[in-house]
PDB file of N, CA and C in Angstrom:
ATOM      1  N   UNK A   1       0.842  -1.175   0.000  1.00  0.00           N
ATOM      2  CA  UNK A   1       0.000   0.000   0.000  1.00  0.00           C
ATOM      3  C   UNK A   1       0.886   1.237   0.000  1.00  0.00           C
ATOM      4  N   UNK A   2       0.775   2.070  -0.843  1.00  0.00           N
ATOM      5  CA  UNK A   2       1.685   3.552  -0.967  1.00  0.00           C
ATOM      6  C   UNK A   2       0.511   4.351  -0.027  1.00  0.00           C
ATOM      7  N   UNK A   3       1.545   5.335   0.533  1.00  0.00           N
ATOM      8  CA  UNK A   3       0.969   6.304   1.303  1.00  0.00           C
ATOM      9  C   UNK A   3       0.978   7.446   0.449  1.00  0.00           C
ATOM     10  N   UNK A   4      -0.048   7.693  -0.097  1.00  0.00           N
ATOM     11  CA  UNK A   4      -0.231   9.448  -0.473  1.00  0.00           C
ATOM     12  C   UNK A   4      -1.196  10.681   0.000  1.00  0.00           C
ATOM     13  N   UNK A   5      -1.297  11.403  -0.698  1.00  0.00           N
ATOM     14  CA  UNK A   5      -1.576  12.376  -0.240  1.00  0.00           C
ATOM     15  C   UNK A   5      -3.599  12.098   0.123  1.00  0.00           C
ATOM     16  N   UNK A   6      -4.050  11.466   0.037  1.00  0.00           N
ATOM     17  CA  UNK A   6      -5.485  10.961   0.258  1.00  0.00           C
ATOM     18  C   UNK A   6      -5.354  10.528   1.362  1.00  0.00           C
ATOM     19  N   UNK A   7      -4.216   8.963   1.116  1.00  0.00           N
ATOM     20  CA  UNK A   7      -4.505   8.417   2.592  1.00  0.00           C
ATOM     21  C   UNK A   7      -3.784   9.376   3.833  1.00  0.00           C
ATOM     22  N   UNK A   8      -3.226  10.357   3.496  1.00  0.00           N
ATOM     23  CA  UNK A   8      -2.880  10.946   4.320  1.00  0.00           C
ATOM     24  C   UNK A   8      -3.317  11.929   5.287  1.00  0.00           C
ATOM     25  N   UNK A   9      -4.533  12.798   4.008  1.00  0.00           N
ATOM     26  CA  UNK A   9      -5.450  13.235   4.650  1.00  0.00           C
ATOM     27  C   UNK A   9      -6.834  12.926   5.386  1.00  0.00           C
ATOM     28  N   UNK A  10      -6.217  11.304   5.284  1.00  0.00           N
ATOM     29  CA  UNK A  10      -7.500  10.289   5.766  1.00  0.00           C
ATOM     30  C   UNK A  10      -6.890  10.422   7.308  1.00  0.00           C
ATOM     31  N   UNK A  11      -5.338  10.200   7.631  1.00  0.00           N
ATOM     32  CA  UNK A  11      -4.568   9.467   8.733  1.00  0.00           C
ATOM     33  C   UNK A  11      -4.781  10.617   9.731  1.00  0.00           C
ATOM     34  N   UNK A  12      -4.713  11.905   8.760  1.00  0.00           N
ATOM     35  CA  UNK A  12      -4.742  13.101   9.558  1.00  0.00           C
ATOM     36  C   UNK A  12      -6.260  13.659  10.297  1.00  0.00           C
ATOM     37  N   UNK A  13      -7.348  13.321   9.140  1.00  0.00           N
ATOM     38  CA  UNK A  13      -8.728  13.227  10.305  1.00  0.00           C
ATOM     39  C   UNK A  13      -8.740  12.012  10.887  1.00  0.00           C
ATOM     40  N   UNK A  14      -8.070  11.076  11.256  1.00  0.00           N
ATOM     41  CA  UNK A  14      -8.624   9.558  11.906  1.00  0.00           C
ATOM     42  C   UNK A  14      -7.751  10.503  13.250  1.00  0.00           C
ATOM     43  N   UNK A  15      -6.576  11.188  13.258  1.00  0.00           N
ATOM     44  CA  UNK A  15      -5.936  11.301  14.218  1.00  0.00           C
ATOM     45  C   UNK A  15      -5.790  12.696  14.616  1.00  0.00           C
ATOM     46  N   UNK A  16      -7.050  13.384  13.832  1.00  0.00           N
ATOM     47  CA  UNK A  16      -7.314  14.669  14.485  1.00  0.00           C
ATOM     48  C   UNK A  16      -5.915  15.589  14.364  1.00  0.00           C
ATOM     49  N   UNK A  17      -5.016  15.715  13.427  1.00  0.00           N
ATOM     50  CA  UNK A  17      -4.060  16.552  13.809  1.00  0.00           C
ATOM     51  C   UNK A  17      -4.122  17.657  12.526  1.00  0.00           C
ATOM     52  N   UNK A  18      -3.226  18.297  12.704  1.00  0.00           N
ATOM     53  CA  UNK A  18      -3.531  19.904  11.696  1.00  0.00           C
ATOM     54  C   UNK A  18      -1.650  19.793  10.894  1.00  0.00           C
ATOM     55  N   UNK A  19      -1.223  19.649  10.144  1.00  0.00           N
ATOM     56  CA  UNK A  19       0.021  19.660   9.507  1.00  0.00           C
ATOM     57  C   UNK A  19       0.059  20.587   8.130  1.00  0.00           C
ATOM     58  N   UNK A  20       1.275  21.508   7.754  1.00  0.00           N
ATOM     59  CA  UNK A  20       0.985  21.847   7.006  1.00  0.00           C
ATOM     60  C   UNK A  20       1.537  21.231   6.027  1.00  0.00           C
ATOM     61  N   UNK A  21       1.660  21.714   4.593  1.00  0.00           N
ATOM     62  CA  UNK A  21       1.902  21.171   3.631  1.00  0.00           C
ATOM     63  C   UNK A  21       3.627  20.568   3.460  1.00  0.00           C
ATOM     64  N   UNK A  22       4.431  21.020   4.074  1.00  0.00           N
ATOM     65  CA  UNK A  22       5.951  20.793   4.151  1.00  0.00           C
ATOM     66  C   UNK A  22       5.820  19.555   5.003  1.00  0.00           C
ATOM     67  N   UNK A  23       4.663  19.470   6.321  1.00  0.00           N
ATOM     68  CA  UNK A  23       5.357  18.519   7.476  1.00  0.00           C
ATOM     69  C   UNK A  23       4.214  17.391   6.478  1.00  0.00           C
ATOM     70  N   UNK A  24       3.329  17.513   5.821  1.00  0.00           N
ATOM     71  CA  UNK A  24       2.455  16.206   5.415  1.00  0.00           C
ATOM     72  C   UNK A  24       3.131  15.487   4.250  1.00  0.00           C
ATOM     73  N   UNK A  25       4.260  16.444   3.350  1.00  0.00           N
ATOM     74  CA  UNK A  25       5.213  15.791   2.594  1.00  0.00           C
ATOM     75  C   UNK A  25       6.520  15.049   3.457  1.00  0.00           C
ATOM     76  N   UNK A  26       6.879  15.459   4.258  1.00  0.00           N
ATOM     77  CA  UNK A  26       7.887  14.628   5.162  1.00  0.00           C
ATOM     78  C   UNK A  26       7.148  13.777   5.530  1.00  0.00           C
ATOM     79  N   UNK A  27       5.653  13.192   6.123  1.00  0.00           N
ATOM     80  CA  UNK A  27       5.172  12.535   6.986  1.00  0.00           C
ATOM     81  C   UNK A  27       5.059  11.165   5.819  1.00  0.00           C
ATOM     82  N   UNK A  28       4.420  11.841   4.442  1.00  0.00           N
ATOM     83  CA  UNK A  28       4.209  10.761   3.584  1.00  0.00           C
ATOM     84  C   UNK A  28       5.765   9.788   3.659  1.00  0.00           C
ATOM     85  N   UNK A  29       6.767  10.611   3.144  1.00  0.00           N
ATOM     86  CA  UNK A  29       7.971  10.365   3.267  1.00  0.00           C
ATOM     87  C   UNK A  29       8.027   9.237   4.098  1.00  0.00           C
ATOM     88  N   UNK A  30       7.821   9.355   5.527  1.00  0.00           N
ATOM     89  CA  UNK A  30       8.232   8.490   6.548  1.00  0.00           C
ATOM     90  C   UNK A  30       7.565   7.893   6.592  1.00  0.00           C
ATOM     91  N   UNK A  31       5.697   7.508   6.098  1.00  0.00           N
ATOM     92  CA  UNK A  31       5.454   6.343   6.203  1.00  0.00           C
ATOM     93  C   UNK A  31       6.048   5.525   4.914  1.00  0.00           C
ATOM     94  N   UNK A  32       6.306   6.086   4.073  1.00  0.00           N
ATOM     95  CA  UNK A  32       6.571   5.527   2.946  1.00  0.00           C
ATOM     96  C   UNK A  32       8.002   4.427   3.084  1.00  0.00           C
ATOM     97  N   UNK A  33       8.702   4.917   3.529  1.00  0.00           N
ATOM     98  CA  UNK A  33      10.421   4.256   4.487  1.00  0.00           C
ATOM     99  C   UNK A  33       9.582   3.600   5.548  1.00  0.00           C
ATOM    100  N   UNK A  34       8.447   3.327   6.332  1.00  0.00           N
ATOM    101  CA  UNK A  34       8.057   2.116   7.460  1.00  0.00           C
ATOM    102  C   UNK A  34       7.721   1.481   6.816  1.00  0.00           C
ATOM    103  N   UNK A  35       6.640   1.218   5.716  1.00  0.00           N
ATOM    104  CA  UNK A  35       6.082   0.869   4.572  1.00  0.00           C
ATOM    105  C   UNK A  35       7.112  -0.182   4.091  1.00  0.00           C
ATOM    106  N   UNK A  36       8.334   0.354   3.801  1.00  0.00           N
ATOM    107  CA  UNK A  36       9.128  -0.817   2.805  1.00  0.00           C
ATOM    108  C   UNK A  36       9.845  -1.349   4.146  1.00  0.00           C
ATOM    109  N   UNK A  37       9.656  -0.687   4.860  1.00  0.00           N
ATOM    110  CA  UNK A  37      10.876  -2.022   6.199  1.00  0.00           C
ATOM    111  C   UNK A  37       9.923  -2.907   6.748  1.00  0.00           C
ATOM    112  N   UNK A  38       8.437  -2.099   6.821  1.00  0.00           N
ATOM    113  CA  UNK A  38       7.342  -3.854   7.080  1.00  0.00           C
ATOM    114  C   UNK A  38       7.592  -5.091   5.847  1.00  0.00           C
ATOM    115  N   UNK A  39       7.365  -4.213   4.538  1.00  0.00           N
ATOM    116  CA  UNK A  39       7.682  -5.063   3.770  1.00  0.00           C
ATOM    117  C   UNK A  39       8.326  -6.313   3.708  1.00  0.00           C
ATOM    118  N   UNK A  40       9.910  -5.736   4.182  1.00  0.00           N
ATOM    119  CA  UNK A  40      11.046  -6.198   4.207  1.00  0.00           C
ATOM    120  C   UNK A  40      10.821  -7.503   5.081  1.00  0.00           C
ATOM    121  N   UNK A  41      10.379  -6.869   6.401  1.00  0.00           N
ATOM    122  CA  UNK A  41      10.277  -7.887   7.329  1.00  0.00           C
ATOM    123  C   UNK A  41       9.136  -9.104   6.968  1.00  0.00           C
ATOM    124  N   UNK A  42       8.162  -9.109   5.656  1.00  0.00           N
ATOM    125  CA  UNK A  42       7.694 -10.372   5.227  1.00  0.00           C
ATOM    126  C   UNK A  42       8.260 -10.841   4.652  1.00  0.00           C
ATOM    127  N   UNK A  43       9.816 -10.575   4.316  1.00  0.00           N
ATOM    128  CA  UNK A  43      10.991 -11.913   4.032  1.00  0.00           C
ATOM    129  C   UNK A  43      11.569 -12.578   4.544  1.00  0.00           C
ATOM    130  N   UNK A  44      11.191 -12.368   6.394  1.00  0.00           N
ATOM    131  CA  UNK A  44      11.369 -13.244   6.965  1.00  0.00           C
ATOM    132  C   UNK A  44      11.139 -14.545   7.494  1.00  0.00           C
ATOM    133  N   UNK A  45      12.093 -15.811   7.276  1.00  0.00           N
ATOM    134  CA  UNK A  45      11.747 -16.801   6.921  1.00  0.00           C
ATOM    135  C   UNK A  45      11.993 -17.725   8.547  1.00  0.00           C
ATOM    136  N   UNK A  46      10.562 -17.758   9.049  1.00  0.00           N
ATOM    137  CA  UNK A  46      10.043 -18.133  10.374  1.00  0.00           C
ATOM    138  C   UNK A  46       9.397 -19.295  10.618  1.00  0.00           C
ATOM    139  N   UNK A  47       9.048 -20.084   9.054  1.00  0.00           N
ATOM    140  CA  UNK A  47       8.445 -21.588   8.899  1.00  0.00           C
ATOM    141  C   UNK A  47       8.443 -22.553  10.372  1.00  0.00           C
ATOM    142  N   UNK A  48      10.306 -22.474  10.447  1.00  0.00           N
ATOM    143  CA  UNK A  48      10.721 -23.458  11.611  1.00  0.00           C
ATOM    144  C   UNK A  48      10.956 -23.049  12.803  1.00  0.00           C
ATOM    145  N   UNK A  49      10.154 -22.042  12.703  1.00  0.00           N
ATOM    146  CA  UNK A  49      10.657 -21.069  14.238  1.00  0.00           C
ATOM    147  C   UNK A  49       9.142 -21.829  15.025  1.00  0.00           C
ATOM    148  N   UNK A  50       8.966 -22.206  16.390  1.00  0.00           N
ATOM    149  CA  UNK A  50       7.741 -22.352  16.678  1.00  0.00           C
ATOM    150  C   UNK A  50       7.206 -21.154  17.672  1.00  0.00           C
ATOM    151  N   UNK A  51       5.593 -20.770  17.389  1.00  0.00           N
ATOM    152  CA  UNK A  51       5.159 -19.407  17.638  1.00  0.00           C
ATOM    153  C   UNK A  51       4.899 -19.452  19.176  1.00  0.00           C
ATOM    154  N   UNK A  52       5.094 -20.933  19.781  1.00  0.00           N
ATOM    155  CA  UNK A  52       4.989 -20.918  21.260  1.00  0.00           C
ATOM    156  C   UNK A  52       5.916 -21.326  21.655  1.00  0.00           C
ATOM    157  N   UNK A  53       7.093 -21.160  21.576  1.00  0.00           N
ATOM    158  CA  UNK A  53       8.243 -21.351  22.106  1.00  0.00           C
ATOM    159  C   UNK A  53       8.125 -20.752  23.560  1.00  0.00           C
ATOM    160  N   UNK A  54       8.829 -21.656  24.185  1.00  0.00           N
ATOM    161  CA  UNK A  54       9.035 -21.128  25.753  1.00  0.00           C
ATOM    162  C   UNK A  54       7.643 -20.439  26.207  1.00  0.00           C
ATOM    163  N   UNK A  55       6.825 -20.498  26.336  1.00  0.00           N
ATOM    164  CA  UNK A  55       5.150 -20.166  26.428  1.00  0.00           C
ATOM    165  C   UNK A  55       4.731 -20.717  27.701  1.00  0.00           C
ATOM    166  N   UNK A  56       5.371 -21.917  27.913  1.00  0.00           N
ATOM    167  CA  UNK A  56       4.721 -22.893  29.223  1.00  0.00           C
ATOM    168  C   UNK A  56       5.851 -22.622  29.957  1.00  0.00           C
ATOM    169  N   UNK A  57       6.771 -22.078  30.075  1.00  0.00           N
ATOM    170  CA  UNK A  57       7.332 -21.671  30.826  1.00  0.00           C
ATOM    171  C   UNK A  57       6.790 -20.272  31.839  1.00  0.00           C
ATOM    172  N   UNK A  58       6.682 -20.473  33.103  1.00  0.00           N
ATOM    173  CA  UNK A  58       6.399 -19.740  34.255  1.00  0.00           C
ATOM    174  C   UNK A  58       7.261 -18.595  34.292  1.00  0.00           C
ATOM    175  N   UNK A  59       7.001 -17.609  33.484  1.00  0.00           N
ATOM    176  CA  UNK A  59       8.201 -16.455  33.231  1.00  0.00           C
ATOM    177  C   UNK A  59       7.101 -14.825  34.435  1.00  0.00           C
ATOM    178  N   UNK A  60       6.564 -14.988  34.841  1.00  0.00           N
ATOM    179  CA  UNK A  60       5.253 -14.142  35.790  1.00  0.00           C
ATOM    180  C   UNK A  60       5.604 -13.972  36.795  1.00  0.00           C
ATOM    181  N   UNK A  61       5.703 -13.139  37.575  1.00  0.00           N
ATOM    182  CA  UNK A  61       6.263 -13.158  38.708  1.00  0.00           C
ATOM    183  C   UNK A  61       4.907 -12.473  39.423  1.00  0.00           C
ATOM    184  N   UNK A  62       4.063 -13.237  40.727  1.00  0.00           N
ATOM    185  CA  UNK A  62       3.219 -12.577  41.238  1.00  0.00           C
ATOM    186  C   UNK A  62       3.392 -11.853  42.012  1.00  0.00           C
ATOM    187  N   UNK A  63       2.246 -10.368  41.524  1.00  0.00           N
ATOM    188  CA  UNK A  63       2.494  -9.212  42.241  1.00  0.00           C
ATOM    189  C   UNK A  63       1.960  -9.100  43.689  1.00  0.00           C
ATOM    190  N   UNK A  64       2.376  -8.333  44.231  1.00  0.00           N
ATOM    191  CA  UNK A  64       2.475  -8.324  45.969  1.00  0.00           C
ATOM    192  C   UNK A  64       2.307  -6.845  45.881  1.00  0.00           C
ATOM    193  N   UNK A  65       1.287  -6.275  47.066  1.00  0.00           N
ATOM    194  CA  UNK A  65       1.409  -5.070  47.013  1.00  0.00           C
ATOM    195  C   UNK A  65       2.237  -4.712  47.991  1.00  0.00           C
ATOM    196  N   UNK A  66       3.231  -3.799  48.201  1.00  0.00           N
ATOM    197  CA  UNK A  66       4.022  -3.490  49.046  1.00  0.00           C
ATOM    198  C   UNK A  66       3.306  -1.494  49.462  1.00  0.00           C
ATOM    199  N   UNK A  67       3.658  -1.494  50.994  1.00  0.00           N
ATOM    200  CA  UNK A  67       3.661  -0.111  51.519  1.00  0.00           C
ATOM    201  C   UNK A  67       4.932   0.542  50.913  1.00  0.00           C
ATOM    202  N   UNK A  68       4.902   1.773  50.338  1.00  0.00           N
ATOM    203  CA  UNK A  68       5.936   2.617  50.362  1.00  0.00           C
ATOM    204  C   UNK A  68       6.264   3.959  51.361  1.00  0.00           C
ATOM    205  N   UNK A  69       6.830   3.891  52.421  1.00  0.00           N
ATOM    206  CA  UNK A  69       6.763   5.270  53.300  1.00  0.00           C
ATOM    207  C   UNK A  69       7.148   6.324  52.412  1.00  0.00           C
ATOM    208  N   UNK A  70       8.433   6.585  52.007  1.00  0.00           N
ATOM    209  CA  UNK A  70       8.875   7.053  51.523  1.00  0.00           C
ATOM    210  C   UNK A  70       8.491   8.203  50.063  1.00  0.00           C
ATOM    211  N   UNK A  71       7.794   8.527  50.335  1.00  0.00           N
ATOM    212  CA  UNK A  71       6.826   9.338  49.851  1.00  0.00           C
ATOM    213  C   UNK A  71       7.605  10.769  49.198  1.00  0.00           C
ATOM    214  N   UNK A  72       8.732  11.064  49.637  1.00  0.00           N
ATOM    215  CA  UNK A  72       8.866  12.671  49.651  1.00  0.00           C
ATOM    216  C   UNK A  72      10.385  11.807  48.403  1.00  0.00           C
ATOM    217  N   UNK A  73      10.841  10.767  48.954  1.00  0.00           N
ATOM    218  CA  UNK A  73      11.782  10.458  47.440  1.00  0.00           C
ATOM    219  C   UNK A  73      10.976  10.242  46.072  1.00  0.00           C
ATOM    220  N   UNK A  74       9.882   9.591  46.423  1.00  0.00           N
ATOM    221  CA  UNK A  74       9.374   9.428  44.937  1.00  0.00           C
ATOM    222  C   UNK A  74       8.884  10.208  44.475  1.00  0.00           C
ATOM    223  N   UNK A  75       8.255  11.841  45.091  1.00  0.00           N
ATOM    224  CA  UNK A  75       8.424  13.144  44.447  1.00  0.00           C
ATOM    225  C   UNK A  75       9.359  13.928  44.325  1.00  0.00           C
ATOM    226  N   UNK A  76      10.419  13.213  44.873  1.00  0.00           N
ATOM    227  CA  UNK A  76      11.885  14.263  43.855  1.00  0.00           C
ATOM    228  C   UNK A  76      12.314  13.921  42.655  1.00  0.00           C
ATOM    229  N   UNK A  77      11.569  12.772  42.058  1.00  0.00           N
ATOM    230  CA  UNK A  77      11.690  12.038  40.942  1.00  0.00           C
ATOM    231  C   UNK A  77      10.899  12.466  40.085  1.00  0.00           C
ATOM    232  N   UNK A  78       9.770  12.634  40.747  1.00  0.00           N
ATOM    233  CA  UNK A  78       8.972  13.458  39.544  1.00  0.00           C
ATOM    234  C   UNK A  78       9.229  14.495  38.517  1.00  0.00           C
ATOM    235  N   UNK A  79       8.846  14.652  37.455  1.00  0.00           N
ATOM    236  CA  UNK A  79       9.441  15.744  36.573  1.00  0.00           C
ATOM    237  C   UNK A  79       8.467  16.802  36.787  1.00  0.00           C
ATOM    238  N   UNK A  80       7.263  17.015  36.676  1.00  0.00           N
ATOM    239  CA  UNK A  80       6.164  18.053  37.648  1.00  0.00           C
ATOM    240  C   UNK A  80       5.660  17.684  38.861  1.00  0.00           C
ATOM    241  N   UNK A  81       5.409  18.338  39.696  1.00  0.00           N
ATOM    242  CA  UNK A  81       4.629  17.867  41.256  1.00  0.00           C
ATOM    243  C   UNK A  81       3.976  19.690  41.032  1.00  0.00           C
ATOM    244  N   UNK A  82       2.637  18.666  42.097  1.00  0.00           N
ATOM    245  CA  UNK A  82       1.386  20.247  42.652  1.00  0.00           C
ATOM    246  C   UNK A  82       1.369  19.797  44.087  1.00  0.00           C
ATOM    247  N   UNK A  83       2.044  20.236  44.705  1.00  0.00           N
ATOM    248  CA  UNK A  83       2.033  20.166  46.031  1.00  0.00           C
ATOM    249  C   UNK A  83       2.478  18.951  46.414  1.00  0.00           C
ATOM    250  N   UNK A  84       1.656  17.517  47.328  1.00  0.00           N
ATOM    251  CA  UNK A  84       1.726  16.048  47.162  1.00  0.00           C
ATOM    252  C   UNK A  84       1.877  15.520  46.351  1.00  0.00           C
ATOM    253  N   UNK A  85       1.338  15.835  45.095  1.00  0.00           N
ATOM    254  CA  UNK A  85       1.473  14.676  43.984  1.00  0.00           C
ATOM    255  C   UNK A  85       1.569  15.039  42.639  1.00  0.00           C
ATOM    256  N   UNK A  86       1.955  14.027  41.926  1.00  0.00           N
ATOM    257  CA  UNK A  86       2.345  14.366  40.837  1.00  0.00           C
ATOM    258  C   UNK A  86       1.799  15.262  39.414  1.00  0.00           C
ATOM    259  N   UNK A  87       2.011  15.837  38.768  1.00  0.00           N
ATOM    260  CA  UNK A  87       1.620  16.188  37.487  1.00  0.00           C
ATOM    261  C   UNK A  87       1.840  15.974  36.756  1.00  0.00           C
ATOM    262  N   UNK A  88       1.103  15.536  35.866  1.00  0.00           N
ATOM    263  CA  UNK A  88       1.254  14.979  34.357  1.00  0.00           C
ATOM    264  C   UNK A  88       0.571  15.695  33.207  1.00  0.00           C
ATOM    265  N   UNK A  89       1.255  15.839  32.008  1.00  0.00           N
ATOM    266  CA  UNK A  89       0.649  16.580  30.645  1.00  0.00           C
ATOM    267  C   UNK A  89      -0.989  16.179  30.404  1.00  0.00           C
ATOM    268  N   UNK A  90      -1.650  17.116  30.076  1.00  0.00           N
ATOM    269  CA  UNK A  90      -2.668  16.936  29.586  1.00  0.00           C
ATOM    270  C   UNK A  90      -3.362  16.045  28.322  1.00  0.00           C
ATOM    271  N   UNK A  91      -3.886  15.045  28.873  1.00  0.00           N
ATOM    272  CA  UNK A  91      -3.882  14.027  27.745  1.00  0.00           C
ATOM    273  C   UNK A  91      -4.951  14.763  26.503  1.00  0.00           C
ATOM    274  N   UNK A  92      -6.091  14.735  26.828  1.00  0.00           N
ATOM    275  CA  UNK A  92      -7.305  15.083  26.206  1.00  0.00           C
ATOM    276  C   UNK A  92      -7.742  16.793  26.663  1.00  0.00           C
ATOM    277  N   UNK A  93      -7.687  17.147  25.184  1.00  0.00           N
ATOM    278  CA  UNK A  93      -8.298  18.883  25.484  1.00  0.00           C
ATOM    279  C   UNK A  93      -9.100  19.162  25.926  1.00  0.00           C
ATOM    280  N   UNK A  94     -10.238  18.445  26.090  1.00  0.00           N
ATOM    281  CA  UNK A  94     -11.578  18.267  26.426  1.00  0.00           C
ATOM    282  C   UNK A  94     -12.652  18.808  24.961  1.00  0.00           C
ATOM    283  N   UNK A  95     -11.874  18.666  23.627  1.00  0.00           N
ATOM    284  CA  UNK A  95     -12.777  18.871  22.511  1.00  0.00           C
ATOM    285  C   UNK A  95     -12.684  17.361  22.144  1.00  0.00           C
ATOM    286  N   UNK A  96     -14.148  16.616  21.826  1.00  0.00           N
ATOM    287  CA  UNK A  96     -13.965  15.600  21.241  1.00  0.00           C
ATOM    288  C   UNK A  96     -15.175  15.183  20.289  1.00  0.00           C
ATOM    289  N   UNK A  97     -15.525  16.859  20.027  1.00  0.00           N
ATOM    290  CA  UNK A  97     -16.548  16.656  18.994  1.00  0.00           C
ATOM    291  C   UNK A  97     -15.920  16.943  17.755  1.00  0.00           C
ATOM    292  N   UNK A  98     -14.560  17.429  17.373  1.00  0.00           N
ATOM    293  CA  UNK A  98     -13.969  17.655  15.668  1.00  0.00           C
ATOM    294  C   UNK A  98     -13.391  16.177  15.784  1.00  0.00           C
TER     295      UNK A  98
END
C-alpha cells in the first residue's frame, strides 16, 4: 500500500491533527520508508521457528502489594509535582466533537 496524499489526509482526520503542507510531505515520506521495512520484514523466513516457544514456561512473577513510606523520594523524581502529587501533561483537550 503507498501512502499518499489521500490516505494521508485520511490518517490526519482519523488522528485529528492539523500539519501543514511541508510537514504532510515529510510525513508521507516516513510512512513511505516504514512501509518498505514492514515489507522487508515479510521476508522473513520463520516456517521453523515455533510461535509458542518457551510459552509454558512460568516467566510471571506474582504481584504483591508493598507499603511505600517514603513518599517525599518518589516526588523528587517526579518531573512536575502540585504540592503532594504528581503532574502529568494533559492528555485530552476536552474537545472531542472535531
Amino acid at each position: 500500500m503507498d501512502i499518499d496524499d489521500k490516505t494521508m489526509d485520511y490518517i490526519k482526520k482519523l488522528s485529528k491533527i492539523d500539519v501543514s503542507e511541508e510537514e504532510q510531505g515529510e510525513m508521507v515520506d516516513y510512512f513511505d520508508e516504514a512501509q518498505k521495512y514492514l515489507n522487508k520484514l515479510k521476508e522473513v523466513h520463520i516456517d521453523e521457528m515455533s510461535l509458542l516457544a518457551d510459552i509454558s514456561d512460568d516467566i510471571f512473577r506474582e504481584d504483591a502489594p508493598e507499603d511505600f513510606d517514603n513518599k517525599e523520594a518518589l516526588l523528587r523524581e517526579a518531573h512536575e509535582k502540585y504540592g503532594k502529587y504528581f503532574s502529568i501533561p494533559t492528555v485530552f483537550d476536552g474537545d472531542m466533537k472535531s
